[in-house]
N, C-alpha and C. Protein backbone atom coordinates (compact mmCIF):
# COMPACT_ATOMS: atom_id res chain seq x y z
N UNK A 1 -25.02 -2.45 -5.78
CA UNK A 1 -24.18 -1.86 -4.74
C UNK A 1 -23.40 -0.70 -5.37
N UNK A 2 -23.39 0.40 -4.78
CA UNK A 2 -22.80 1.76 -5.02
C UNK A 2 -21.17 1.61 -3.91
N UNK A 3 -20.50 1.09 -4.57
CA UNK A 3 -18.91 0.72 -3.79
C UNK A 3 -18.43 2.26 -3.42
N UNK A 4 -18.66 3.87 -3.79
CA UNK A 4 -18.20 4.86 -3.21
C UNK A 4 -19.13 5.24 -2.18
N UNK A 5 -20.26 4.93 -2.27
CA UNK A 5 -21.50 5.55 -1.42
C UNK A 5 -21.05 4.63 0.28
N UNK A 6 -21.30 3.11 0.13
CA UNK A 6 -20.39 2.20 0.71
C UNK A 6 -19.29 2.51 1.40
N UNK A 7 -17.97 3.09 1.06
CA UNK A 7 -16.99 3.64 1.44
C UNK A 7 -17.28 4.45 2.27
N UNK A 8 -18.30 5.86 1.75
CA UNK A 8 -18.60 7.02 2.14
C UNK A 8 -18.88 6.58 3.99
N UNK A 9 -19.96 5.55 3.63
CA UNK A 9 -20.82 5.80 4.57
C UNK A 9 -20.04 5.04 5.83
N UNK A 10 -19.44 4.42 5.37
CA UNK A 10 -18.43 3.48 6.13
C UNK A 10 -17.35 4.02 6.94
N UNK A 11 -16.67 4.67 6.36
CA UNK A 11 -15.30 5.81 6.71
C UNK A 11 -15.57 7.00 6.37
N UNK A 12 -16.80 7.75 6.09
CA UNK A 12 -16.69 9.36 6.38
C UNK A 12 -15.31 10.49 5.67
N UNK A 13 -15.01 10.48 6.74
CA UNK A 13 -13.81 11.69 7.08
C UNK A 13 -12.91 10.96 6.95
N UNK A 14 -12.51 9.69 7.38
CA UNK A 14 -11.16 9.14 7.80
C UNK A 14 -10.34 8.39 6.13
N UNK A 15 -11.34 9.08 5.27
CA UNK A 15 -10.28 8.81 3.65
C UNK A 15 -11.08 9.76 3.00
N UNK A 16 -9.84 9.62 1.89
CA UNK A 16 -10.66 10.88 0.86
C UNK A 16 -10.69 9.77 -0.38
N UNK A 17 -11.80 10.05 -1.23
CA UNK A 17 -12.11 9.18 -2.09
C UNK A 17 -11.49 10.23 -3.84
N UNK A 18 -10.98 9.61 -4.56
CA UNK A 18 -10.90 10.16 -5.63
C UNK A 18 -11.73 9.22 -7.11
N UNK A 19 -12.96 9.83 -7.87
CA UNK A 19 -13.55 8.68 -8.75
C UNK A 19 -12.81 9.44 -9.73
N UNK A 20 -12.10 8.82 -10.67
CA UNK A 20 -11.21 8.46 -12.05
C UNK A 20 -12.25 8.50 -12.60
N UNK A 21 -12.85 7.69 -12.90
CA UNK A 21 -14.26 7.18 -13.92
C UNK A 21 -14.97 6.16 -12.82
N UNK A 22 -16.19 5.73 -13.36
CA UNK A 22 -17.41 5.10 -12.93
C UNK A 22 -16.72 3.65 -12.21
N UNK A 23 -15.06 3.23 -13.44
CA UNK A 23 -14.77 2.18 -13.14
C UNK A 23 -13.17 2.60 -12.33
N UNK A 24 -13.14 3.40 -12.02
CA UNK A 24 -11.75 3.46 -11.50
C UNK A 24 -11.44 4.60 -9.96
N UNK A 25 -11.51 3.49 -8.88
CA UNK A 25 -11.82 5.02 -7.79
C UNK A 25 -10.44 4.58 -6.72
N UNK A 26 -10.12 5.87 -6.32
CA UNK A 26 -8.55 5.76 -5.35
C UNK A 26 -9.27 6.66 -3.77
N UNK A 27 -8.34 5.31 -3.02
CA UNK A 27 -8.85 5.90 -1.71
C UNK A 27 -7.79 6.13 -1.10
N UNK A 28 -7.33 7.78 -0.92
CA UNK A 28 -6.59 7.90 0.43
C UNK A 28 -6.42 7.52 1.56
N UNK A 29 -5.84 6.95 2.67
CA UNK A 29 -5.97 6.41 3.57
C UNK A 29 -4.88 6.20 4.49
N UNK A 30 -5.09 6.61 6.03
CA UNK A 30 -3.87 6.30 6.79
C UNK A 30 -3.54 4.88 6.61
N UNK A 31 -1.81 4.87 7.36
CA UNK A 31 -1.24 3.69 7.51
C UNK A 31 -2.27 2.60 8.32
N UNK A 32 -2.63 3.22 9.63
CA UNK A 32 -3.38 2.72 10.78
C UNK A 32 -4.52 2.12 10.38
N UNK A 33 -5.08 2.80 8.86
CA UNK A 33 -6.41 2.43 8.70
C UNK A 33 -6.79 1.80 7.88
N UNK A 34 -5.77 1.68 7.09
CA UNK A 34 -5.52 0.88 5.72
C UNK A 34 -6.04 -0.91 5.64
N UNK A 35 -5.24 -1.65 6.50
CA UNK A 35 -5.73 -3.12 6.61
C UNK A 35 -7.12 -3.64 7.24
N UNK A 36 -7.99 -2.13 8.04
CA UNK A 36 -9.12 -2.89 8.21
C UNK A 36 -9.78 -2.28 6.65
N UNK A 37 -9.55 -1.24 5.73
CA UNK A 37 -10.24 -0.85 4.92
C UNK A 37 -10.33 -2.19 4.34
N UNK A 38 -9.24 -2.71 3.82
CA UNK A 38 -9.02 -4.18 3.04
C UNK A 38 -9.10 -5.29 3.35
N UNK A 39 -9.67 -5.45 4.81
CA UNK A 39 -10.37 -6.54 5.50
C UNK A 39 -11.86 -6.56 5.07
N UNK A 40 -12.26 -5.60 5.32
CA UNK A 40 -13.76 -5.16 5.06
C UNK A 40 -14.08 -5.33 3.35
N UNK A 41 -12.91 -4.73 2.79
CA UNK A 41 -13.07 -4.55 1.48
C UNK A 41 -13.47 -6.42 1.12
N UNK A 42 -12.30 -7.11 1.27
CA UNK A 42 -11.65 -8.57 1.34
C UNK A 42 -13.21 -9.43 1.99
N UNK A 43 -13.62 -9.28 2.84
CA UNK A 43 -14.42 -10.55 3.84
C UNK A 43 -16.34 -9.90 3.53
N UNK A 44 -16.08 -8.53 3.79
CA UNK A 44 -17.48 -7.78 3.63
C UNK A 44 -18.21 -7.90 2.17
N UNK A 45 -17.40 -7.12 1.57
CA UNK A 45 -18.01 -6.82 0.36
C UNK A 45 -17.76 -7.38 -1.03
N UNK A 46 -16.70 -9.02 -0.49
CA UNK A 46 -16.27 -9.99 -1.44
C UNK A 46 -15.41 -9.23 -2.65
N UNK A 47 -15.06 -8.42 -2.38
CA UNK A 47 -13.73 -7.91 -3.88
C UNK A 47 -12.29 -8.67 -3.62
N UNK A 48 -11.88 -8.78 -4.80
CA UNK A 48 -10.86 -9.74 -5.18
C UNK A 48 -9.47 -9.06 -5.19
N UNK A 49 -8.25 -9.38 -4.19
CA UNK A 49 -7.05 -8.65 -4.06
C UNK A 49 -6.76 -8.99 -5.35
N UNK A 50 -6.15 -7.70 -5.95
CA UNK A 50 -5.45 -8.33 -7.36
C UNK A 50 -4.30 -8.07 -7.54
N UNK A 51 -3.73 -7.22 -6.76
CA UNK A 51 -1.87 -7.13 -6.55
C UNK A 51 -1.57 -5.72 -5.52
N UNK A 52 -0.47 -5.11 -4.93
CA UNK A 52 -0.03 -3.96 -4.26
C UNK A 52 0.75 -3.39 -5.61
N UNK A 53 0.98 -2.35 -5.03
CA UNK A 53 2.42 -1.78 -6.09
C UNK A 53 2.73 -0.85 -4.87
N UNK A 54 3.98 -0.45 -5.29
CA UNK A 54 4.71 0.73 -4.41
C UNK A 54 5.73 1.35 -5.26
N UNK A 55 5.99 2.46 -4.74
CA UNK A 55 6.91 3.05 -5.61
C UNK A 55 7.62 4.16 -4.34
N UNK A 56 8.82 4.53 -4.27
CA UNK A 56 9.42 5.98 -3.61
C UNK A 56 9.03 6.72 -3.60
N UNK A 57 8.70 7.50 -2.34
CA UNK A 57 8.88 8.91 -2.82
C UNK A 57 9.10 9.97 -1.48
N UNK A 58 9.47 10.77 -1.12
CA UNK A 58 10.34 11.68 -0.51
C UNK A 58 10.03 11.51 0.67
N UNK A 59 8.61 11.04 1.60
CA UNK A 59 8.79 11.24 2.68
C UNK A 59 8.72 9.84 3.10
N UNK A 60 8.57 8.44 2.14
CA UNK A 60 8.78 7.65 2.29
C UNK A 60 8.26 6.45 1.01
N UNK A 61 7.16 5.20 1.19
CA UNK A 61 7.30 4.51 0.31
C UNK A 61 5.37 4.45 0.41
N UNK A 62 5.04 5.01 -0.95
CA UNK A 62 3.90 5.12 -1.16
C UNK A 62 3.41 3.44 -1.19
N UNK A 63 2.50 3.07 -0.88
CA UNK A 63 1.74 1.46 -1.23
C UNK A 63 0.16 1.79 -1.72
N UNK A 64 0.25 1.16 -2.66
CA UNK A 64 -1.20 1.14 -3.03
C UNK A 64 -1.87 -0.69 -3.71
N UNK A 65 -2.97 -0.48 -2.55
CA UNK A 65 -3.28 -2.19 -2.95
C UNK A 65 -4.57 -1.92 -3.91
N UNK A 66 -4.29 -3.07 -4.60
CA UNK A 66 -5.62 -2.52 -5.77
C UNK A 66 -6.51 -3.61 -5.82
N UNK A 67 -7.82 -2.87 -5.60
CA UNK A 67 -9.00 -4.40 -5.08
C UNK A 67 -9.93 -4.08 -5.90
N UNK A 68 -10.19 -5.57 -6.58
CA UNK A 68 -11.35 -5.66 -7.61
C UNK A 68 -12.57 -5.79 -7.71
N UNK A 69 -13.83 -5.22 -7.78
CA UNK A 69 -14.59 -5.40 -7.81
C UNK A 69 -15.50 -5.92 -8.88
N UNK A 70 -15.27 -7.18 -9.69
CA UNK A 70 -15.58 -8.09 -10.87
C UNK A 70 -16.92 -8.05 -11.13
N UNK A 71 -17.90 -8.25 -10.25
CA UNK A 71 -19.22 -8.01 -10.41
C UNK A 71 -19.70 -6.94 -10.97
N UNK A 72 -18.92 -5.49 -10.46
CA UNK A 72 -19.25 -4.38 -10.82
C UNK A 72 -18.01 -3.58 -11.91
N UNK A 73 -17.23 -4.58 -12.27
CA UNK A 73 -16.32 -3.99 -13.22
C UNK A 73 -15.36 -2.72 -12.42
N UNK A 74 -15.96 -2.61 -11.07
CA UNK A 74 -14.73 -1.27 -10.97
C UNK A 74 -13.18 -1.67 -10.23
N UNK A 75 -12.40 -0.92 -10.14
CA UNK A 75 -11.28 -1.42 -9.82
C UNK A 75 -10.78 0.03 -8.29
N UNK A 76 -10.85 -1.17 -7.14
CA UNK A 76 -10.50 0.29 -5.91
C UNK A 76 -8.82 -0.07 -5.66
N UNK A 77 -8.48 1.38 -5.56
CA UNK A 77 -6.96 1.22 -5.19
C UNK A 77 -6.68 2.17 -3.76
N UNK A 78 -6.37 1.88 -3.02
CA UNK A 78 -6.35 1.39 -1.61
C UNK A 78 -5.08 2.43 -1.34
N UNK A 79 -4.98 3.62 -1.03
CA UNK A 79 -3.36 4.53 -1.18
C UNK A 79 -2.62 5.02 -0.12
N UNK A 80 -2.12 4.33 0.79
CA UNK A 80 -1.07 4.61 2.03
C UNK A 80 0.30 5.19 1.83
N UNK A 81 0.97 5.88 2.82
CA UNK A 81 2.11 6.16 2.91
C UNK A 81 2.55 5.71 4.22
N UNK A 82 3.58 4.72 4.18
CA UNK A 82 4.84 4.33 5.41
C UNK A 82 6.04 5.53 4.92
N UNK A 83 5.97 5.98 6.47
CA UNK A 83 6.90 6.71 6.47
C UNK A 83 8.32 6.71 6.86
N UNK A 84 9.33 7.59 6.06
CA UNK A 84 10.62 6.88 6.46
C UNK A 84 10.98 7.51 7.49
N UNK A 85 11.85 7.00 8.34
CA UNK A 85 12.67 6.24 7.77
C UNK A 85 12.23 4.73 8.63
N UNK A 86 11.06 4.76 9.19
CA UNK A 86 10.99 2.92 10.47
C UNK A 86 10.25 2.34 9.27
N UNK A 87 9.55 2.60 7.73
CA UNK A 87 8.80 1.83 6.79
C UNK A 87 8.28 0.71 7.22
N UNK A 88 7.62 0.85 8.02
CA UNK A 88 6.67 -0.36 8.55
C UNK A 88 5.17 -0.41 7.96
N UNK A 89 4.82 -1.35 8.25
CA UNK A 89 3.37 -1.87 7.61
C UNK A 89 2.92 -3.26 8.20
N UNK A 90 1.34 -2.78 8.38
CA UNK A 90 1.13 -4.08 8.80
C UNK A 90 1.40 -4.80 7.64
N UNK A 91 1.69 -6.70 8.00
CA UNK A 91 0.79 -7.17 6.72
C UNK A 91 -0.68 -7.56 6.49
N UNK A 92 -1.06 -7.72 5.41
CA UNK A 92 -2.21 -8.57 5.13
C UNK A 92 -2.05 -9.38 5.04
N UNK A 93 -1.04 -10.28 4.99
CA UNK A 93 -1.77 -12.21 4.28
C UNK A 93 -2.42 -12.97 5.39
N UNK A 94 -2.58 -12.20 7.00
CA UNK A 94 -2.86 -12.89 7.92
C UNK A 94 -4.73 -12.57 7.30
N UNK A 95 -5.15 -11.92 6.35
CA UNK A 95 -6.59 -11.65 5.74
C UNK A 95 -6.60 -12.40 4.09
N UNK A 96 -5.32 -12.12 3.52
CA UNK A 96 -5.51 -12.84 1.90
C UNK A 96 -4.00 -13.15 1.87
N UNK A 97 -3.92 -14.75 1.84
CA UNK A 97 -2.22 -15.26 1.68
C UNK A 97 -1.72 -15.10 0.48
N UNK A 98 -2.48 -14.57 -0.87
CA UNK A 98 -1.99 -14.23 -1.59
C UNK A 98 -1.13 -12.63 -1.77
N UNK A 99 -1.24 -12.19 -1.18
CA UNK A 99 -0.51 -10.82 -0.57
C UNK A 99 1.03 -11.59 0.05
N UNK A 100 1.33 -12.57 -0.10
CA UNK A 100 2.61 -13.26 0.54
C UNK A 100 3.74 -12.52 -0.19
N UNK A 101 3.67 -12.97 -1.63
CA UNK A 101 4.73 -13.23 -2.75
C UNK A 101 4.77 -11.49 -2.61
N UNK A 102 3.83 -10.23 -2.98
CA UNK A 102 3.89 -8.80 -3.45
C UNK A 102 4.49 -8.65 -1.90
N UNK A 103 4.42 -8.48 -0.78
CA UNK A 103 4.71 -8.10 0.06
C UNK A 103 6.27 -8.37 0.35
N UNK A 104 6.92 -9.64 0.15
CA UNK A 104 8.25 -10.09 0.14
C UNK A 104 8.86 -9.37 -1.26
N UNK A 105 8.27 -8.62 -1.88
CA UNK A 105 9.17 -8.26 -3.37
C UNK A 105 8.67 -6.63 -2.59
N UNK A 106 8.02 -5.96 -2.08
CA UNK A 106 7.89 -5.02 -1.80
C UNK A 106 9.23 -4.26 -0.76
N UNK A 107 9.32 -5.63 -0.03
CA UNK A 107 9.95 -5.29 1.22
C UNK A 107 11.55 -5.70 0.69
N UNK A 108 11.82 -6.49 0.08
CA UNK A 108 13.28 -6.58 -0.82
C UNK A 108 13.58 -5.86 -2.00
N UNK A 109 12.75 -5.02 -2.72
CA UNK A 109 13.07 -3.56 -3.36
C UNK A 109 13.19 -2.51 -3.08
N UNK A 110 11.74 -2.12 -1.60
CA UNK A 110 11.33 -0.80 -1.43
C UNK A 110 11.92 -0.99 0.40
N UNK A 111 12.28 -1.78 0.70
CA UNK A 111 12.47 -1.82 2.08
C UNK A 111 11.47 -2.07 3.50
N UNK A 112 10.44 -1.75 2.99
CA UNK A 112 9.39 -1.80 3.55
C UNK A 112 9.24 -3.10 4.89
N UNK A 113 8.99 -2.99 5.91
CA UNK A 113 8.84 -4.42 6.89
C UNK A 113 7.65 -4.33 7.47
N UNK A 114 6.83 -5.39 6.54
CA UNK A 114 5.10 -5.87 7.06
C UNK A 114 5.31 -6.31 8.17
N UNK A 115 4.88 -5.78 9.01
CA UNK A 115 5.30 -6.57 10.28
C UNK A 115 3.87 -7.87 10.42
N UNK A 116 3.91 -9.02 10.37
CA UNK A 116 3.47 -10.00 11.04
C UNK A 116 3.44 -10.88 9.88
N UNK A 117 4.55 -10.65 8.91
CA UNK A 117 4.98 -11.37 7.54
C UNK A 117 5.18 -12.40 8.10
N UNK A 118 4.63 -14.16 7.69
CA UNK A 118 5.04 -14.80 7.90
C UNK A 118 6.45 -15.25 7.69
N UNK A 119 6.99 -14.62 5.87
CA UNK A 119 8.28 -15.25 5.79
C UNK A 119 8.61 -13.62 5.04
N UNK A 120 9.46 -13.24 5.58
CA UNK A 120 10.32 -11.91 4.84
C UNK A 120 11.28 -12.29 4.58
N UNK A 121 11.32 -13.40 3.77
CA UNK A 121 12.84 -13.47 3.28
C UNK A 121 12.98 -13.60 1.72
N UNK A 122 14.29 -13.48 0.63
CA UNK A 122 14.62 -12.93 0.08
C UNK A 122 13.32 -14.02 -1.25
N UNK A 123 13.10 -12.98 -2.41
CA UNK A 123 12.45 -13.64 -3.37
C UNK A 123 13.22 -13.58 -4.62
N UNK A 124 13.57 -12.47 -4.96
CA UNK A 124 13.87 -12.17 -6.54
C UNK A 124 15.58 -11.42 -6.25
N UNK A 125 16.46 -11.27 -5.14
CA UNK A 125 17.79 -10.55 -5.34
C UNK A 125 18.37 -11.85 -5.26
N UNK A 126 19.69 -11.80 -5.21
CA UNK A 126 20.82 -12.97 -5.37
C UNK A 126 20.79 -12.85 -3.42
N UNK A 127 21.44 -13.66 -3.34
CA UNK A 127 21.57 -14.44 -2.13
C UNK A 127 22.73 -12.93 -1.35
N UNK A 128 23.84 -12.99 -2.17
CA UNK A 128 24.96 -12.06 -1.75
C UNK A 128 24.88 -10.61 -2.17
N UNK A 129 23.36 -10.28 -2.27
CA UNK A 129 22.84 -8.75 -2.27
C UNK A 129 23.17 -8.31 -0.92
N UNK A 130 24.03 -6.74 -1.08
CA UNK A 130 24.32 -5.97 0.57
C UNK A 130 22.93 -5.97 1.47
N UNK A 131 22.83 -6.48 2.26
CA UNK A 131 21.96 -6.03 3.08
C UNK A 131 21.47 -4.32 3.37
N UNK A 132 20.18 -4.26 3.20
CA UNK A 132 20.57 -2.81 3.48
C UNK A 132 19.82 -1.91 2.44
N UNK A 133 20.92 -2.37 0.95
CA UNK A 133 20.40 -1.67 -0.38
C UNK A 133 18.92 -2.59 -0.92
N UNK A 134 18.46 -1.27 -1.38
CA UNK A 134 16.52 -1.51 -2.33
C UNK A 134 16.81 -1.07 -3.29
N UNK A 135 16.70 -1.99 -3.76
CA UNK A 135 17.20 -1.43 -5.72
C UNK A 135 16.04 -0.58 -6.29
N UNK A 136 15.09 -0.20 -5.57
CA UNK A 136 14.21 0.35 -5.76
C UNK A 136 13.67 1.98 -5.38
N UNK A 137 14.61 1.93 -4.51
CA UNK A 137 14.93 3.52 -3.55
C UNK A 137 15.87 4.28 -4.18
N UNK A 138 14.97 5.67 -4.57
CA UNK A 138 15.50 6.43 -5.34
C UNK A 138 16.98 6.85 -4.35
N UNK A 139 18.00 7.63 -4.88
CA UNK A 139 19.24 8.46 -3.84
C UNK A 139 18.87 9.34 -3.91
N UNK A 140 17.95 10.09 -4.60
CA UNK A 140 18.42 11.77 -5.15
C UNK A 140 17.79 12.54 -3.88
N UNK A 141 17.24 12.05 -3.26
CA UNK A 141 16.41 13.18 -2.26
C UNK A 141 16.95 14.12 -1.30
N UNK A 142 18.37 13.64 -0.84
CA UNK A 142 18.51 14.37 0.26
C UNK A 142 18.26 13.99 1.27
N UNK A 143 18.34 15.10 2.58
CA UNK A 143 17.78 14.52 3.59
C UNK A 143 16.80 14.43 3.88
N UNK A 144 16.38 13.57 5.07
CA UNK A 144 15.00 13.32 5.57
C UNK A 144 14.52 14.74 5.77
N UNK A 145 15.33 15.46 6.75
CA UNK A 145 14.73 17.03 7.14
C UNK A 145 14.19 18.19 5.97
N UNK A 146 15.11 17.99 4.78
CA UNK A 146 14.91 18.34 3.33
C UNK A 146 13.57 18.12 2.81
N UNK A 147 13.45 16.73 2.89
CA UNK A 147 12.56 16.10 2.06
C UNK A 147 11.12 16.26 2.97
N UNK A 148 11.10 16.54 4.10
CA UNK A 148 10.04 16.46 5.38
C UNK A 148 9.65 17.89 4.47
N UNK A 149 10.51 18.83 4.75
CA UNK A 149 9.79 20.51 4.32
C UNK A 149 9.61 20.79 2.92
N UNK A 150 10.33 20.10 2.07
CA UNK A 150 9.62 19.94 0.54
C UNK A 150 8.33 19.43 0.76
N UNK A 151 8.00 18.23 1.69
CA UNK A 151 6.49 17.73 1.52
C UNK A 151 5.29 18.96 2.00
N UNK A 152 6.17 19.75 3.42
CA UNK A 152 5.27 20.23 3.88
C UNK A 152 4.66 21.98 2.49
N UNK A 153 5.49 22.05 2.34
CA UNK A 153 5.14 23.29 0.87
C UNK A 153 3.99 22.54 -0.35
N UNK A 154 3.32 21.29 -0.17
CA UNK A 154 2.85 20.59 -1.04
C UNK A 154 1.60 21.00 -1.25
């Protein structure tokens, strides 16, 4: 199995594929389109969720889920943007319940709300953390309107 050819032929236009190396390929991808990519990825073509990550950044909170492909040694990473300021997302664990635990540490650092999370409640802050603050959200940006026309000069 050729896992970019696969992709290609699968979603076309609607992602852009980037190959790293033979073993390392990143797929752009809308918000909207993201959880059937990783359904398909998940039930179709048997690759193994192996964690999300997210990190800040100006027009909102980048997510990237990274799915394994063990048979073939390559590793696909899955690359959305929720935008701020409503940071919504579907979830996945209603496809892999192991996506539970990254999604509740996603959404209590980065703010983020999977919507159809079974439990969004707190994992790793103290109990009497402000509601509100993501210890994970940069300040420096400015405003949204700022940060909207910095993206658009990109």
């Amino acid at each position: 199995m050729n896992i970019i050819e696969e992709i290609k032929n699968r979603y076309g236009e609607k992602v852009q594929l980037f190959e790293k190396s033979k073993k390392r390929v990143f797929i752009n991808a809308a918000r909207e389109d993201t959880k059937e990519i990783i359904a398909w990825m998940f039930n179709d073509l048997k690759a193994r969720f192996s964690i999300a990550t997210a990190i800040d950044v100006r027009i909102g909170v980048e997510i990237l889920y990274h799915m394994a492909f063990d048979q073939l040694g390559v590793l696909v990473s899955i690359r959305t943007t929720v935008n701020k300021p409503e940071l919504e997302m579907p979830t996945i664990t209603d496809i892999i319940e192991g996506a539970n635990w990254i999604e509740r540490e996603i959404h209590e650092m980065l703010g983020v709300n999977f919507i159809g999370h079974p439990n969004l409640t707190r994992l790793l802050l103290p109990d009497d953390w402000p509601e509100g603050e993501y210890p994970y959200r940069k300040k420096t940006y400015g405003s949204e309107k700022e940060n909207a026309e910095r993206e658009e000069e990109r």
